[in-house]
Structure formats: C-alpha cells, structure tokens
N, C-alpha and C. Protein backbone atom coordinates (compact mmCIF):
# COMPACT_ATOMS: atom_id res chain seq x y z
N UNK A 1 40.41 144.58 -8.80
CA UNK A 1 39.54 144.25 -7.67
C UNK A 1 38.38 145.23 -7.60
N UNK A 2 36.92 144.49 -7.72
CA UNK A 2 35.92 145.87 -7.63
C UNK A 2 35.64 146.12 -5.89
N UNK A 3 35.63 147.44 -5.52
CA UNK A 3 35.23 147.04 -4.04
C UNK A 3 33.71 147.94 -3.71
N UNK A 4 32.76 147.29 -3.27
CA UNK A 4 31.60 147.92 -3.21
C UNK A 4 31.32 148.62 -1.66
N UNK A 5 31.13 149.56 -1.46
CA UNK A 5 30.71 150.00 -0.18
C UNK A 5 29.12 150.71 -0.19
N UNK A 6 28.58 150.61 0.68
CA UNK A 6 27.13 150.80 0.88
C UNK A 6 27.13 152.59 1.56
N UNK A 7 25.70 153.34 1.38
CA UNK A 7 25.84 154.61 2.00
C UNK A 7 24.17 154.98 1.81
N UNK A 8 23.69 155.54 2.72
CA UNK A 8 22.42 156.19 2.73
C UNK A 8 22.37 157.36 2.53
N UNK A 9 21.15 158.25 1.86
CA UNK A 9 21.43 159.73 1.90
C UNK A 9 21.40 160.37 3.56
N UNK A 10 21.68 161.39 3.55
CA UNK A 10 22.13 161.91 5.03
C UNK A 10 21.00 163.34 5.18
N UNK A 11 19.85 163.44 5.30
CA UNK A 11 19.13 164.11 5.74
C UNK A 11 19.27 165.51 6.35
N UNK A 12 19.53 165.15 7.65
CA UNK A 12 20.27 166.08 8.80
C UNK A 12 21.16 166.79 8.49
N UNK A 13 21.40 168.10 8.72
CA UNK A 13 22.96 168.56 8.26
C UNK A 13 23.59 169.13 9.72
N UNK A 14 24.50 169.61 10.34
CA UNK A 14 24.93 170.60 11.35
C UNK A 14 25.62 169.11 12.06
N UNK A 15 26.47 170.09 12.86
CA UNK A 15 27.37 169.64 13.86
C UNK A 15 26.82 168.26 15.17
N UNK A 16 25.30 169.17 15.05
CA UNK A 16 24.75 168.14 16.00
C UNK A 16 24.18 167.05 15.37
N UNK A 17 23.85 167.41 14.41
CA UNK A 17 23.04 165.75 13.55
C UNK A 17 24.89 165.04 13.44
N UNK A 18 25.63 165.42 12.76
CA UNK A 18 26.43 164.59 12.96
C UNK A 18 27.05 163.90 13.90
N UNK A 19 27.36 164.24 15.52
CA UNK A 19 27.67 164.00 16.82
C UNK A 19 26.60 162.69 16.79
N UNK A 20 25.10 163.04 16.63
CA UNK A 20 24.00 162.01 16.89
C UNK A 20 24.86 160.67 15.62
N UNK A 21 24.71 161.09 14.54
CA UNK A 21 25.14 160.14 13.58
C UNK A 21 26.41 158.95 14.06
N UNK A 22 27.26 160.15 14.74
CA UNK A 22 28.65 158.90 15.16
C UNK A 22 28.06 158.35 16.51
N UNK A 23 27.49 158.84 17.21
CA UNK A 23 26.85 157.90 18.69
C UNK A 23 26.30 156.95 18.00
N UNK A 24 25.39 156.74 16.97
CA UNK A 24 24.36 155.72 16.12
C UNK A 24 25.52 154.71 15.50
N UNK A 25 26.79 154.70 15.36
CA UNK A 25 27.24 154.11 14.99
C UNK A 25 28.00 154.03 13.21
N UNK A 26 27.16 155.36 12.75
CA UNK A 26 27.49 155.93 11.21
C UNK A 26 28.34 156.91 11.56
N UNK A 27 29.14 157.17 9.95
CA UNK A 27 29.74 157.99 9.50
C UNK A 27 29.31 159.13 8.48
N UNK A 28 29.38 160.57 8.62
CA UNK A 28 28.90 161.52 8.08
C UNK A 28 29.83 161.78 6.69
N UNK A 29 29.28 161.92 5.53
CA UNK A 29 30.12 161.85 4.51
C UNK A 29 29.60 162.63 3.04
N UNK A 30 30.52 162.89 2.52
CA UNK A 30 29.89 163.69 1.40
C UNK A 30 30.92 162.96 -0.18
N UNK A 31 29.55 162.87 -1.08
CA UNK A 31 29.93 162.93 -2.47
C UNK A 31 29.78 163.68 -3.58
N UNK A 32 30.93 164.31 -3.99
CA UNK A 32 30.83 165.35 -5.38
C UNK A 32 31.32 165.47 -6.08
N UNK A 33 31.65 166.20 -7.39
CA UNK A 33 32.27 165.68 -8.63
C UNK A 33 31.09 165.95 -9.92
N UNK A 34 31.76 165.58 -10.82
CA UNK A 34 30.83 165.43 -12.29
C UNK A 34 30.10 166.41 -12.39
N UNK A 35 29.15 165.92 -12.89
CA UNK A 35 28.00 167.38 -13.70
C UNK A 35 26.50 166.97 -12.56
N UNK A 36 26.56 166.96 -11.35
CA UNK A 36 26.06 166.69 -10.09
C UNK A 36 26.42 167.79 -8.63
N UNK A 37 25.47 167.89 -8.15
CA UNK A 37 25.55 168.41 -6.80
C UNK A 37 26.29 167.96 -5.87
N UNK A 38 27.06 168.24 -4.73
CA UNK A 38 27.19 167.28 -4.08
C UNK A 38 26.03 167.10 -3.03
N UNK A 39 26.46 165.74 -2.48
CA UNK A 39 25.06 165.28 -1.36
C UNK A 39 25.67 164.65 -0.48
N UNK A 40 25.29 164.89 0.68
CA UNK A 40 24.97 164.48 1.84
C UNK A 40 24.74 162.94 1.97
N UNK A 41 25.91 162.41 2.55
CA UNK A 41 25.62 160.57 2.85
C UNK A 41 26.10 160.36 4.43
N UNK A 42 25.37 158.71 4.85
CA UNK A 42 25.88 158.43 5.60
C UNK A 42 26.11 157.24 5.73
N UNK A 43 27.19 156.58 6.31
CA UNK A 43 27.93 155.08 5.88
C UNK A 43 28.17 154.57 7.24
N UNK A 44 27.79 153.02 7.26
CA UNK A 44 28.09 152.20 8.66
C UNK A 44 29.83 152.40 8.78
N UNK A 45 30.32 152.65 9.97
CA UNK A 45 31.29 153.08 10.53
C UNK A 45 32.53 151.67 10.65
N UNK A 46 31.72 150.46 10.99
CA UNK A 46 32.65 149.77 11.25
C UNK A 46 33.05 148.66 9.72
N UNK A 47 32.09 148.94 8.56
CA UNK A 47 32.59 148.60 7.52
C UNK A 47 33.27 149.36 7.22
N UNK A 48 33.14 150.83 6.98
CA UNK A 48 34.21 151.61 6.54
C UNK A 48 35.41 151.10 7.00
N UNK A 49 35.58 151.17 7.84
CA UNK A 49 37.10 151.08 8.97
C UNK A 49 37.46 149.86 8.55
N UNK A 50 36.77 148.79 8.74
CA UNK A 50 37.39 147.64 8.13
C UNK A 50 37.85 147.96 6.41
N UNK A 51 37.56 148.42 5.94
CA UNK A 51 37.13 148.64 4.38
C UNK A 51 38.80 149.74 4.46
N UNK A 52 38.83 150.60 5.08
CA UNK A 52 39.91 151.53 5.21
C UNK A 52 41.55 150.79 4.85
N UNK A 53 41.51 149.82 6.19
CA UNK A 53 42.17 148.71 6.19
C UNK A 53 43.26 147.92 4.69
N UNK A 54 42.40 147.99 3.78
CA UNK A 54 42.87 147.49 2.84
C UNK A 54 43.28 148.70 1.60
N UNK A 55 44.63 148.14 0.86
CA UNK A 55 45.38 148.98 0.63
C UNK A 55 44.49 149.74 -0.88
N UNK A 56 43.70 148.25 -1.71
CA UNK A 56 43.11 148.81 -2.33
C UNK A 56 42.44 149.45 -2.45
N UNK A 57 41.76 149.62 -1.30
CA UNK A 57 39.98 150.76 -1.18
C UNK A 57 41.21 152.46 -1.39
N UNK A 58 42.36 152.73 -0.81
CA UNK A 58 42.48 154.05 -1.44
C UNK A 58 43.56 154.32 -2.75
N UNK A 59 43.34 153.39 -3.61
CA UNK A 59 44.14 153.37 -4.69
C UNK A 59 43.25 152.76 -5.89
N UNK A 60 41.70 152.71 -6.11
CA UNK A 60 40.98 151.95 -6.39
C UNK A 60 39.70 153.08 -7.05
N UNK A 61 38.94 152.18 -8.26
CA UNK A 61 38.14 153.17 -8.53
C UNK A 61 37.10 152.28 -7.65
N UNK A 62 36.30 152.95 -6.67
CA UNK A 62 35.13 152.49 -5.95
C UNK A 62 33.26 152.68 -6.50
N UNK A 63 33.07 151.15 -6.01
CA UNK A 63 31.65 151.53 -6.58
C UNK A 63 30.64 151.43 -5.44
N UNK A 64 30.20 152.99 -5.30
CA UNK A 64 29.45 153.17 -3.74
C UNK A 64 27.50 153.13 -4.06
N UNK A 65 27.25 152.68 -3.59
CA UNK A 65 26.07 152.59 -3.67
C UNK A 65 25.11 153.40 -2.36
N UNK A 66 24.47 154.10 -3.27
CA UNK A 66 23.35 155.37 -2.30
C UNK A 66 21.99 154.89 -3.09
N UNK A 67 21.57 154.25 -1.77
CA UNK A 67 19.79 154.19 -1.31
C UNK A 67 19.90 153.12 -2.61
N UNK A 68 20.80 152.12 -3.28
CA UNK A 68 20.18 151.44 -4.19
C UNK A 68 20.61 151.88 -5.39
N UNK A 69 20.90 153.27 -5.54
CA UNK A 69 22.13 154.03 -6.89
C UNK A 69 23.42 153.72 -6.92
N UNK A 70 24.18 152.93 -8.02
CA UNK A 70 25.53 152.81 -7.96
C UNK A 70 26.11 153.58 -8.59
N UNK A 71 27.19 154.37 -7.98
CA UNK A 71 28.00 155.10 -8.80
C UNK A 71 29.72 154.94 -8.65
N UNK A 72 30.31 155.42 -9.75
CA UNK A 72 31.78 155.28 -9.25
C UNK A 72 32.54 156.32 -8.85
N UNK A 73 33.24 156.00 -7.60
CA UNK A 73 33.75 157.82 -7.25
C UNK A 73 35.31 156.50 -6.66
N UNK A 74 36.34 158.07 -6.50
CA UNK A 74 37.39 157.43 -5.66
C UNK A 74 37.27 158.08 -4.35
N UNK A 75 37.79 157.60 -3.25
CA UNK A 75 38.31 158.66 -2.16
C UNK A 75 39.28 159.33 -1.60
N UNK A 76 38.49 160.48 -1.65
CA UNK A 76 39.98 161.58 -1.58
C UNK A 76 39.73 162.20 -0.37
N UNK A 77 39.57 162.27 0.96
CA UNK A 77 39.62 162.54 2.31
C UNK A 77 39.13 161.64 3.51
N UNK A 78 39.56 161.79 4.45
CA UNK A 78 39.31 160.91 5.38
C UNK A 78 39.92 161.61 6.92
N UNK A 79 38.52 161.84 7.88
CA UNK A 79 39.32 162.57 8.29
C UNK A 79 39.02 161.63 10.40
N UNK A 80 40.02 161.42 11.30
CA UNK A 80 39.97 161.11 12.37
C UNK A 80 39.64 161.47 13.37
N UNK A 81 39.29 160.41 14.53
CA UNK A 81 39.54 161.65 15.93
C UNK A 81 40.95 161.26 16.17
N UNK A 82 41.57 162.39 16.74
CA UNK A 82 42.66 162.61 17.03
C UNK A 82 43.50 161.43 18.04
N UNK A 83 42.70 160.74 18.57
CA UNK A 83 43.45 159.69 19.45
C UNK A 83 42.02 158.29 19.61
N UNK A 84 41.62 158.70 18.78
CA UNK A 84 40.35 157.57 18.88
C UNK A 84 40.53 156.70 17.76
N UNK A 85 39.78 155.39 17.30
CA UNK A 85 40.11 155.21 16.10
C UNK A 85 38.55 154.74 15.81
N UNK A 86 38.34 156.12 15.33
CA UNK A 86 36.85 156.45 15.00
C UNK A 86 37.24 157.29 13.70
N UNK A 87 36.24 156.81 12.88
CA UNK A 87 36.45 158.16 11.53
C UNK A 87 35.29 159.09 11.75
N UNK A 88 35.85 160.11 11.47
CA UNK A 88 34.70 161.48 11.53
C UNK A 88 33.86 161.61 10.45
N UNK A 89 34.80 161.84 8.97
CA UNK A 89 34.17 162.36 8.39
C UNK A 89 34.84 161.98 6.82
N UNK A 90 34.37 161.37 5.60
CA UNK A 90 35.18 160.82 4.74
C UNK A 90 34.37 161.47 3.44
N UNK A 91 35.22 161.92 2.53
CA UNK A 91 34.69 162.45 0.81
C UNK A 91 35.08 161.48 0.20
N UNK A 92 34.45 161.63 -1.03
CA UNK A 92 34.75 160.71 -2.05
C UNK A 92 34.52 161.91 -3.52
N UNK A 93 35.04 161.27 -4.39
CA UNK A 93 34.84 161.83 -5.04
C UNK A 93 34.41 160.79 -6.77
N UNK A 94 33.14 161.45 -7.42
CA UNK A 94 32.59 161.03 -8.63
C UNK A 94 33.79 161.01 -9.87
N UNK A 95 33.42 159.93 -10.18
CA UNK A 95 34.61 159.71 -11.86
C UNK A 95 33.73 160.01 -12.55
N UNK A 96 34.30 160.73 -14.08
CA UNK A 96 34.32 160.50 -15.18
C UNK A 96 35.61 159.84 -16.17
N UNK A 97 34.27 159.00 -16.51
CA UNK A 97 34.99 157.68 -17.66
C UNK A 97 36.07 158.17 -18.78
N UNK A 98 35.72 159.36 -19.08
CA UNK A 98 36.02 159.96 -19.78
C UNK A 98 37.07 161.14 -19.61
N UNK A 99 37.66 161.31 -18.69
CA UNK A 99 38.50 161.90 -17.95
C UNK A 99 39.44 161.50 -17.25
N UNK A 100 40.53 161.93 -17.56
CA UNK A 100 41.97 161.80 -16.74
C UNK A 100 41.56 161.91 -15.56
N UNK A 101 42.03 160.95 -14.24
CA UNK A 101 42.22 160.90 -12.78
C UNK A 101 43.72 160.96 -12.41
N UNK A 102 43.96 161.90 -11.12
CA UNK A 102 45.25 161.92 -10.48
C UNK A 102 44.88 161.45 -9.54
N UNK A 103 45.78 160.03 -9.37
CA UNK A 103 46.08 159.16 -7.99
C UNK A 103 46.91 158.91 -7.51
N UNK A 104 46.96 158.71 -5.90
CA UNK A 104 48.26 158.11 -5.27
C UNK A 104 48.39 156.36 -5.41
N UNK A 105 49.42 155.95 -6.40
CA UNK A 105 49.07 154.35 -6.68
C UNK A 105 50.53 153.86 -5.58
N UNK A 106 50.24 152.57 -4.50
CA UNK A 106 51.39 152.87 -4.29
C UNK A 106 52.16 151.19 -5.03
N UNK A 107 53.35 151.50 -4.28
CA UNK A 107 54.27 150.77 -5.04
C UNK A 107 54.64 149.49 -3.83
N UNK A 108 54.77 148.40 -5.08
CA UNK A 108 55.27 147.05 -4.74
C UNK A 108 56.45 146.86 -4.82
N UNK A 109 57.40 146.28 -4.00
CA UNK A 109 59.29 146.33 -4.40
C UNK A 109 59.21 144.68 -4.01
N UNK A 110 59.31 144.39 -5.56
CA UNK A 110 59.48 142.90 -5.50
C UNK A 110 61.37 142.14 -5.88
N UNK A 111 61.30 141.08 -5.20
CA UNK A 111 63.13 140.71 -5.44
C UNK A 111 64.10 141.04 -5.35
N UNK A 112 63.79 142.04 -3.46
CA UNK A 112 64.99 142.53 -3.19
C UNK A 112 66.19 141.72 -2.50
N UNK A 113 65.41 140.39 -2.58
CA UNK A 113 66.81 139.05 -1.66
C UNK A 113 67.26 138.67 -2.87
N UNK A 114 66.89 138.88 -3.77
CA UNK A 114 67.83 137.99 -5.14
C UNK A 114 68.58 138.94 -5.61
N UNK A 115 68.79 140.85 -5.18
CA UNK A 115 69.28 141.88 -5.68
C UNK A 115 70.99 141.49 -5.50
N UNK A 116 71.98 141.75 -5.94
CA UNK A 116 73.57 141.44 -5.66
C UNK A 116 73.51 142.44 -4.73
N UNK A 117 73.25 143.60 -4.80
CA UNK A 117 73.75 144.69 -3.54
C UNK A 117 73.56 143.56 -2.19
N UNK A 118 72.15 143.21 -2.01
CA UNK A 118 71.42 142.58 -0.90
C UNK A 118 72.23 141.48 -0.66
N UNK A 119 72.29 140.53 -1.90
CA UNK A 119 72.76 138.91 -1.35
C UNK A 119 73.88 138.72 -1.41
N UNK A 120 74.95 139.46 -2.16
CA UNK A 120 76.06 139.88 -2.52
C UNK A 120 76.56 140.69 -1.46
N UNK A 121 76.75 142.13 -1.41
CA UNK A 121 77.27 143.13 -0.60
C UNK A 121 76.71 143.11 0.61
N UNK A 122 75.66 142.41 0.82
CA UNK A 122 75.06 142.46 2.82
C UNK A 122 74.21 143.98 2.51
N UNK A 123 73.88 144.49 1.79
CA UNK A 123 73.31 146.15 1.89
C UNK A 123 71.65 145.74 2.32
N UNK A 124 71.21 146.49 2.69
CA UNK A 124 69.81 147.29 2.72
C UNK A 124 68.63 147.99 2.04
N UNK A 125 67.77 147.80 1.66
CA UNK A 125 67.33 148.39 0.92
C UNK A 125 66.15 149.56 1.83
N UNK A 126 66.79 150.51 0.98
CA UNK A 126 65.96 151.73 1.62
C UNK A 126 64.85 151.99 0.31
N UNK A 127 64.12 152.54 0.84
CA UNK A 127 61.97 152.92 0.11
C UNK A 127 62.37 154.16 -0.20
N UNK A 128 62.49 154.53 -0.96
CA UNK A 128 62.78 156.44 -0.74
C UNK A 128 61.10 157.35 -1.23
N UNK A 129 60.43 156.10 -1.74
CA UNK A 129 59.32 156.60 -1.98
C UNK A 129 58.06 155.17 -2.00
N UNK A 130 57.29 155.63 -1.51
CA UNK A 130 55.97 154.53 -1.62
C UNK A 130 54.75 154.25 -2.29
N UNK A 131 54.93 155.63 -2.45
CA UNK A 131 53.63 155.45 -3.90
C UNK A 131 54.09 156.87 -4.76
N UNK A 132 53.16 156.79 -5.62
CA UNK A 132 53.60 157.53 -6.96
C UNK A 132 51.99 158.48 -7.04
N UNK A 133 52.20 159.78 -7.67
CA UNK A 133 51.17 160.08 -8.23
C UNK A 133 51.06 159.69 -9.66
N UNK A 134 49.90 159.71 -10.03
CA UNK A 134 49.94 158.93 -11.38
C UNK A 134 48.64 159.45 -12.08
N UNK A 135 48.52 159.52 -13.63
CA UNK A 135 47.32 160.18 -14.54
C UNK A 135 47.14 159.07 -15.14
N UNK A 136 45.66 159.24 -15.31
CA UNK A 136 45.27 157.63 -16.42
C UNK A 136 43.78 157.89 -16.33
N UNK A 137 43.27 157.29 -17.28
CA UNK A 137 41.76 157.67 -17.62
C UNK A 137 41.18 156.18 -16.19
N UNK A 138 39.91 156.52 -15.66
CA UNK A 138 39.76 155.37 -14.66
C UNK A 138 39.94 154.12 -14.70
N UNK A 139 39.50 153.35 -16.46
CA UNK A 139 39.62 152.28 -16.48
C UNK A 139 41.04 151.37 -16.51
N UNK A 140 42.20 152.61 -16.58
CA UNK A 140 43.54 152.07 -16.81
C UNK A 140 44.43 152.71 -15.27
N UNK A 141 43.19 152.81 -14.39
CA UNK A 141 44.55 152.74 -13.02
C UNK A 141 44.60 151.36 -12.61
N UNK A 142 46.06 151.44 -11.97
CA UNK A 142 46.58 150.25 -11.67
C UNK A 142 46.19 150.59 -9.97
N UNK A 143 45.99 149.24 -9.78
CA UNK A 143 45.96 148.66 -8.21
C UNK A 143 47.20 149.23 -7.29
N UNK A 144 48.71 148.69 -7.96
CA UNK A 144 49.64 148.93 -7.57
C UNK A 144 50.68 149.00 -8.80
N UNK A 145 51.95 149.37 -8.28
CA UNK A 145 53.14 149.31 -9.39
C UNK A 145 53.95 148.71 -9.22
N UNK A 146 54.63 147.42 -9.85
CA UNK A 146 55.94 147.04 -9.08
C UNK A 146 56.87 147.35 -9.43
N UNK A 147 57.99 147.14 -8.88
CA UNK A 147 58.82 147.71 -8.83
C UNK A 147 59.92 146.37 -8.21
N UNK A 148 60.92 146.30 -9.57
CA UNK A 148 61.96 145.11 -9.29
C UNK A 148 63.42 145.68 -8.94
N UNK A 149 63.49 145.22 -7.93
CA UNK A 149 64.59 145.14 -7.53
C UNK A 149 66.31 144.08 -7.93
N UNK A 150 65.90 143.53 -8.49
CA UNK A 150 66.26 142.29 -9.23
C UNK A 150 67.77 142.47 -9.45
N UNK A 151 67.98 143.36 -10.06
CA UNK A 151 69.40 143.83 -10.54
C UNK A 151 70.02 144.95 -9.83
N UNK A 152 69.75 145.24 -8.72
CA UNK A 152 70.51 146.72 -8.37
C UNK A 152 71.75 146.14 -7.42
N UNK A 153 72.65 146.93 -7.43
CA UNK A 153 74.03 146.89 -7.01
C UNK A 153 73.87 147.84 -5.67
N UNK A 154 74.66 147.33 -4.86
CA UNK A 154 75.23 148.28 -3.87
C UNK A 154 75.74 149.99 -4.08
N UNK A 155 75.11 151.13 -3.36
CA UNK A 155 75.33 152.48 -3.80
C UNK A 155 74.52 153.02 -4.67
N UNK A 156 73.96 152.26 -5.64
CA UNK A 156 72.87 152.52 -6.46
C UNK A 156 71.37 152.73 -6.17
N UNK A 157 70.76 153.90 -7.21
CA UNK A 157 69.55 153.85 -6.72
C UNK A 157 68.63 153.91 -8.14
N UNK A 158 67.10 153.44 -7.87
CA UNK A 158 66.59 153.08 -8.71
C UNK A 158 65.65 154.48 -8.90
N UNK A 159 65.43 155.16 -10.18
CA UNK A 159 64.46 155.79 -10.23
C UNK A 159 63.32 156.39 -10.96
N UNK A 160 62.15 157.11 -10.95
CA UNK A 160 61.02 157.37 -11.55
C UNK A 160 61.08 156.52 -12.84
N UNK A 161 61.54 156.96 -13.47
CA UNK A 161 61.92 156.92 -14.94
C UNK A 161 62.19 155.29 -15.38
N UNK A 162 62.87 154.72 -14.62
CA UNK A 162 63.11 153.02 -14.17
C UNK A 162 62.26 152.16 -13.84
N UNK A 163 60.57 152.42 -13.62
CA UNK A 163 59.30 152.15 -13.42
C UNK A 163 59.23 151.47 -14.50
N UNK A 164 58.12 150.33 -14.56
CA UNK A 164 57.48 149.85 -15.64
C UNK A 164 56.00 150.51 -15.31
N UNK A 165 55.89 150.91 -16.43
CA UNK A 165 53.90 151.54 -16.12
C UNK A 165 53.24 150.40 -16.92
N UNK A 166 52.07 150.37 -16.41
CA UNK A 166 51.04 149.61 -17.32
C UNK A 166 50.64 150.72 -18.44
N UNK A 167 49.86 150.19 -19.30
CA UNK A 167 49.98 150.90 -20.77
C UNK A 167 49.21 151.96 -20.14
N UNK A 168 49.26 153.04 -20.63
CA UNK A 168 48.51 154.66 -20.63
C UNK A 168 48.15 155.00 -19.20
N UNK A 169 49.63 154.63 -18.75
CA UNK A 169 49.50 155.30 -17.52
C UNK A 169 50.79 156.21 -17.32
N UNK A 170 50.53 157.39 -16.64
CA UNK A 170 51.83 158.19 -16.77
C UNK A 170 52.06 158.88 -14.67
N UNK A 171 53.30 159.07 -15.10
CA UNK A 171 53.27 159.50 -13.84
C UNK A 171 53.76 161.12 -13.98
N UNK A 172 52.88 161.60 -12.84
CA UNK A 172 52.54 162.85 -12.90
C UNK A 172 53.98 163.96 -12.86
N UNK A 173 54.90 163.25 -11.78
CA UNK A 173 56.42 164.24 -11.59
C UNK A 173 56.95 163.75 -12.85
N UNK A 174 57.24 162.41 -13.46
CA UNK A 174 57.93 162.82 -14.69
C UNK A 174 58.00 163.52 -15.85
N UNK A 175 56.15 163.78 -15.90
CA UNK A 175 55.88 164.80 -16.79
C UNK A 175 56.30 166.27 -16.41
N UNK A 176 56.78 166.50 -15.28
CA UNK A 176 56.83 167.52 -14.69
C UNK A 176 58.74 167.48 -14.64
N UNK A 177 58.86 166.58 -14.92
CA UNK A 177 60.66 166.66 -15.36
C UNK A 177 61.35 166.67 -13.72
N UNK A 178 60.56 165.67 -13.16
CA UNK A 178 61.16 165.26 -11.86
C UNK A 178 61.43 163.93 -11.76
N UNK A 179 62.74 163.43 -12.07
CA UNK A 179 62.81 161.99 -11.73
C UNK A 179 63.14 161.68 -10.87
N UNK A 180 62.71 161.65 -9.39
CA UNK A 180 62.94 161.17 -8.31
C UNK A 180 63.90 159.76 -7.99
N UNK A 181 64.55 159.57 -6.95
CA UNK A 181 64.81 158.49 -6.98
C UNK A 181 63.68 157.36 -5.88
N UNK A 182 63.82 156.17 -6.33
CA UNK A 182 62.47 155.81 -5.64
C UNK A 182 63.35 154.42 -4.55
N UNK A 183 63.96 154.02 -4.67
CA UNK A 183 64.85 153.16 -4.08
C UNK A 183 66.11 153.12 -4.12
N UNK A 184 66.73 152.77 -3.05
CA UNK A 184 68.39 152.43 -3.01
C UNK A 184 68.53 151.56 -2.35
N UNK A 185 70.19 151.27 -2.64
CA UNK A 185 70.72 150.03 -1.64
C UNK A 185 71.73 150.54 -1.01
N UNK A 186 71.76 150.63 0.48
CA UNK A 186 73.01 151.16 1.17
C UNK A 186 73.71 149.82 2.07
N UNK A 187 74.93 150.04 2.37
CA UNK A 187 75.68 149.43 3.08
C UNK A 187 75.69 149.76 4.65
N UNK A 188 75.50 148.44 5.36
CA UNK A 188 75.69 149.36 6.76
C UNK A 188 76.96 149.36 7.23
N UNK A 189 76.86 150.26 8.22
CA UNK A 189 78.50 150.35 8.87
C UNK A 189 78.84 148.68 9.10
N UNK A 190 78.11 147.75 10.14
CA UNK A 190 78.58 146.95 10.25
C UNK A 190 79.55 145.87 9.79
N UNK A 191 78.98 146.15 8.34
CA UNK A 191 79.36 145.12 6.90
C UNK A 191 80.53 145.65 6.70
N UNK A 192 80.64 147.22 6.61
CA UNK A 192 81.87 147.45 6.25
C UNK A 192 83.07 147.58 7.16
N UNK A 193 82.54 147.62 8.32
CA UNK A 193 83.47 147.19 9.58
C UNK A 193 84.36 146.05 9.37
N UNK A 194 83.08 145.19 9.05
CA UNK A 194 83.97 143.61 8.50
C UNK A 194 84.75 143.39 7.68
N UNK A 195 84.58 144.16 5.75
CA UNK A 195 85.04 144.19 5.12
C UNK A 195 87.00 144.83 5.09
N UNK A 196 86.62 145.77 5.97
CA UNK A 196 87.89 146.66 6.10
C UNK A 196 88.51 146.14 7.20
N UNK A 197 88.23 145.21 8.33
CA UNK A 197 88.81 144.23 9.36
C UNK A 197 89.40 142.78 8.28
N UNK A 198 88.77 142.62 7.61
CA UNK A 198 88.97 141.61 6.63
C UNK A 198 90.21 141.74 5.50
N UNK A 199 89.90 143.19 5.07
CA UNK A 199 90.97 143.76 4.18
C UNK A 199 92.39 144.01 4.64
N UNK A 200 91.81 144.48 5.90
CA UNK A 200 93.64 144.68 6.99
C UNK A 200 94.56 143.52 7.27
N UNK A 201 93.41 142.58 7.52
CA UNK A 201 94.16 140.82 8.13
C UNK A 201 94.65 140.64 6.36
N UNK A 202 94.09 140.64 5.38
CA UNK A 202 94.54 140.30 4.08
C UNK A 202 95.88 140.81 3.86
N UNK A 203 96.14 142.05 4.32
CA UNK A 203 97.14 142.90 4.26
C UNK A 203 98.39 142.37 4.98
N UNK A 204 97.97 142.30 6.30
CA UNK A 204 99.04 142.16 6.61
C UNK A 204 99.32 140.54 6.79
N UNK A 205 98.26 139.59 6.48
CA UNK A 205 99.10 138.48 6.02
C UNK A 205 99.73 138.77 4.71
N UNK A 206 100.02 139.20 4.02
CA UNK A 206 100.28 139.43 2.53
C UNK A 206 101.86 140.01 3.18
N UNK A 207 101.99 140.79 3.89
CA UNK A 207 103.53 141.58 4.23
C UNK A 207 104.26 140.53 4.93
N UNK A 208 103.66 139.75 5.56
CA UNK A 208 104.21 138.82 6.66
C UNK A 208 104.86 137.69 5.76
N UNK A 209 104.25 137.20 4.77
CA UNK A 209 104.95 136.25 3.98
C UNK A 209 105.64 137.15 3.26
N UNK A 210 105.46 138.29 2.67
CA UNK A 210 106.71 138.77 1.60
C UNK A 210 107.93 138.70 2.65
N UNK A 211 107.47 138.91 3.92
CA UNK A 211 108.94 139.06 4.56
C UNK A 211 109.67 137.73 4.40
C-alpha cells in the first residue's frame, strides 16, 4: 500500500510559533535522516490524525511530500496532548534504499476458530505479542505478518521462530537468540469445571454399574 501525506516547510521555530501553528489547525514536525539536514515541516492536523488511524501509515515506508518534493521516510515519533486528541508534534524519519531498516511490523493471527485447542478443547487464545521488530532493506518490509493459528493444541504456545517471514526479512530478537513466545492457547477455569464435573458423573456411573 503506498500512502502519501502532504507537509509544508515550517519557517517559524520556538514554542510560540508552534502554539500559533496548532491554533491554525497544523502540526509542527520534523524530518531527518540520510546524507541531509534535518528541516522543519508543517502538516494539516486533521489528515494526519485521520492518516494515524490506519494501521499501515506506522508500519509502512511513507511517501511525504514537502512544498512539491517527494521523499521516502518512515515514522518514528508521535507525540500527544495528554488528554486531548490533538497531536503535538510528529518525526519521521528519511530511508535509504540501500540500507537495512528496523521496524515495528505488527502481526495478523489468522484461523484461530479452526485451531483444535479453540474448537476442540473450548480454550482461548491469548496475543503474547503484537508486533515484531524486524530488519529488511525498505523495499522488502512487510505491511504485516501472519501468523496461523491453524494447528495449535490446547497448553501450547506458538513462537518467534514458528513465523513465516517474507523473503529477506529477519527478525531482530531472533538474531539476538530470543525466541519469544508469541501466542498460546489456554483453557479457562470454566471448561474445566465442566470437564472434571463430567469426569466425576463418568466415574461414578462407571462404580454404580460395577456394583
């Protein structure tokens, strides 16, 4: 998915040009990176926010356009008011094509009603993790990762290492000799309330006829 966002250069610098900037309805923002300065931008507030919204704009290589210049950066800060839902202040940062990127990609958990733990044992599936950091040159990050659930059993958990990656993409803790676990399936008490109410009546119809 390409996603384009618009940005003007930002003139003004200090506390108070920015205060003026968010009354106007913009966002104060900076881009840097590469073999470049960084500079001073400023971006309509309520596209951003809408733009925020979607899962791809922060898992995505972005192509931002200043005064009519397109360039590709990702974003790596974003910052709030504390009880408003206004953005203050957002970075981005410049790619090179030619260079490894570390991203947060997150993860898809597809076919957890067809799993036996799930449709079988009555279990739950718990997220133990939602996205992944991940290395890959820009043109080979993924949108998202999925992640099948398809076969897991009750008690079991699925992890790092159990990923399908798209080609030349690596994830950053396994290189680091961390295989996390990224999903499980637990049982709730309830189920097993039943099971072991179920197991007892089995029981003791079973003694009642031996008698």
């Amino acid at each position: 998915m390409k996603i384009e966002v618009s940005a003007e250069k930002r003139l003004l610098q200090g506390k108070g040009a920015s205060r003026r900037l968010r009354r106007s309805g913009k966002v104060p923002a900076v881009v840097y990176g590469g073999d470049q300065a960084a500079e001073s931008i400023e971006m309509d507030h309520n596209d951003l926010f809408y733009k925020l919204k979607m899962e791809a704009f922060h898992a995505s290589i972005l192509s931002l356009n200043i005064s009519g210049k397109s360039e590709q950066v990702l974003l790596r800060d974003t910052q709030w008011h504390p009880f408003k839902q206004q953005i203050l202040h957002i970075d981005f940062q410049r790619v090179d094509k030619n260079k490894k990127i570390h991203m947060k990609v997150p993860l898809h958990f597809v076919n957890a009603e067809i799993s036996p733990g799930v449709k079988v044992s009555g279990g739950i599936v718990s997220h133990i993790l939602t996205e992944v950091d991940v290395s890959c040159l820009p043109k080979d990050l993924p949108e998202y990762i999925s992640v099948d659930l398809a076969e897991m059993t009750a008690g079991h958990s699925l992890h790092l290492s159990d990923l399908v990656l798209p080609k030349d993409v690596e994830i950053v803790a396994l290189a680091k000799g961390d295989n996390s676990p990224v999903a499980t399936i637990v049982i709730p008490r309830s189920v097993l309330s039943e099971e072991d109410a179920a197991d007892a009546a089995a029981t003791t119809a079973a003694e009642k006829k031996a008698e």
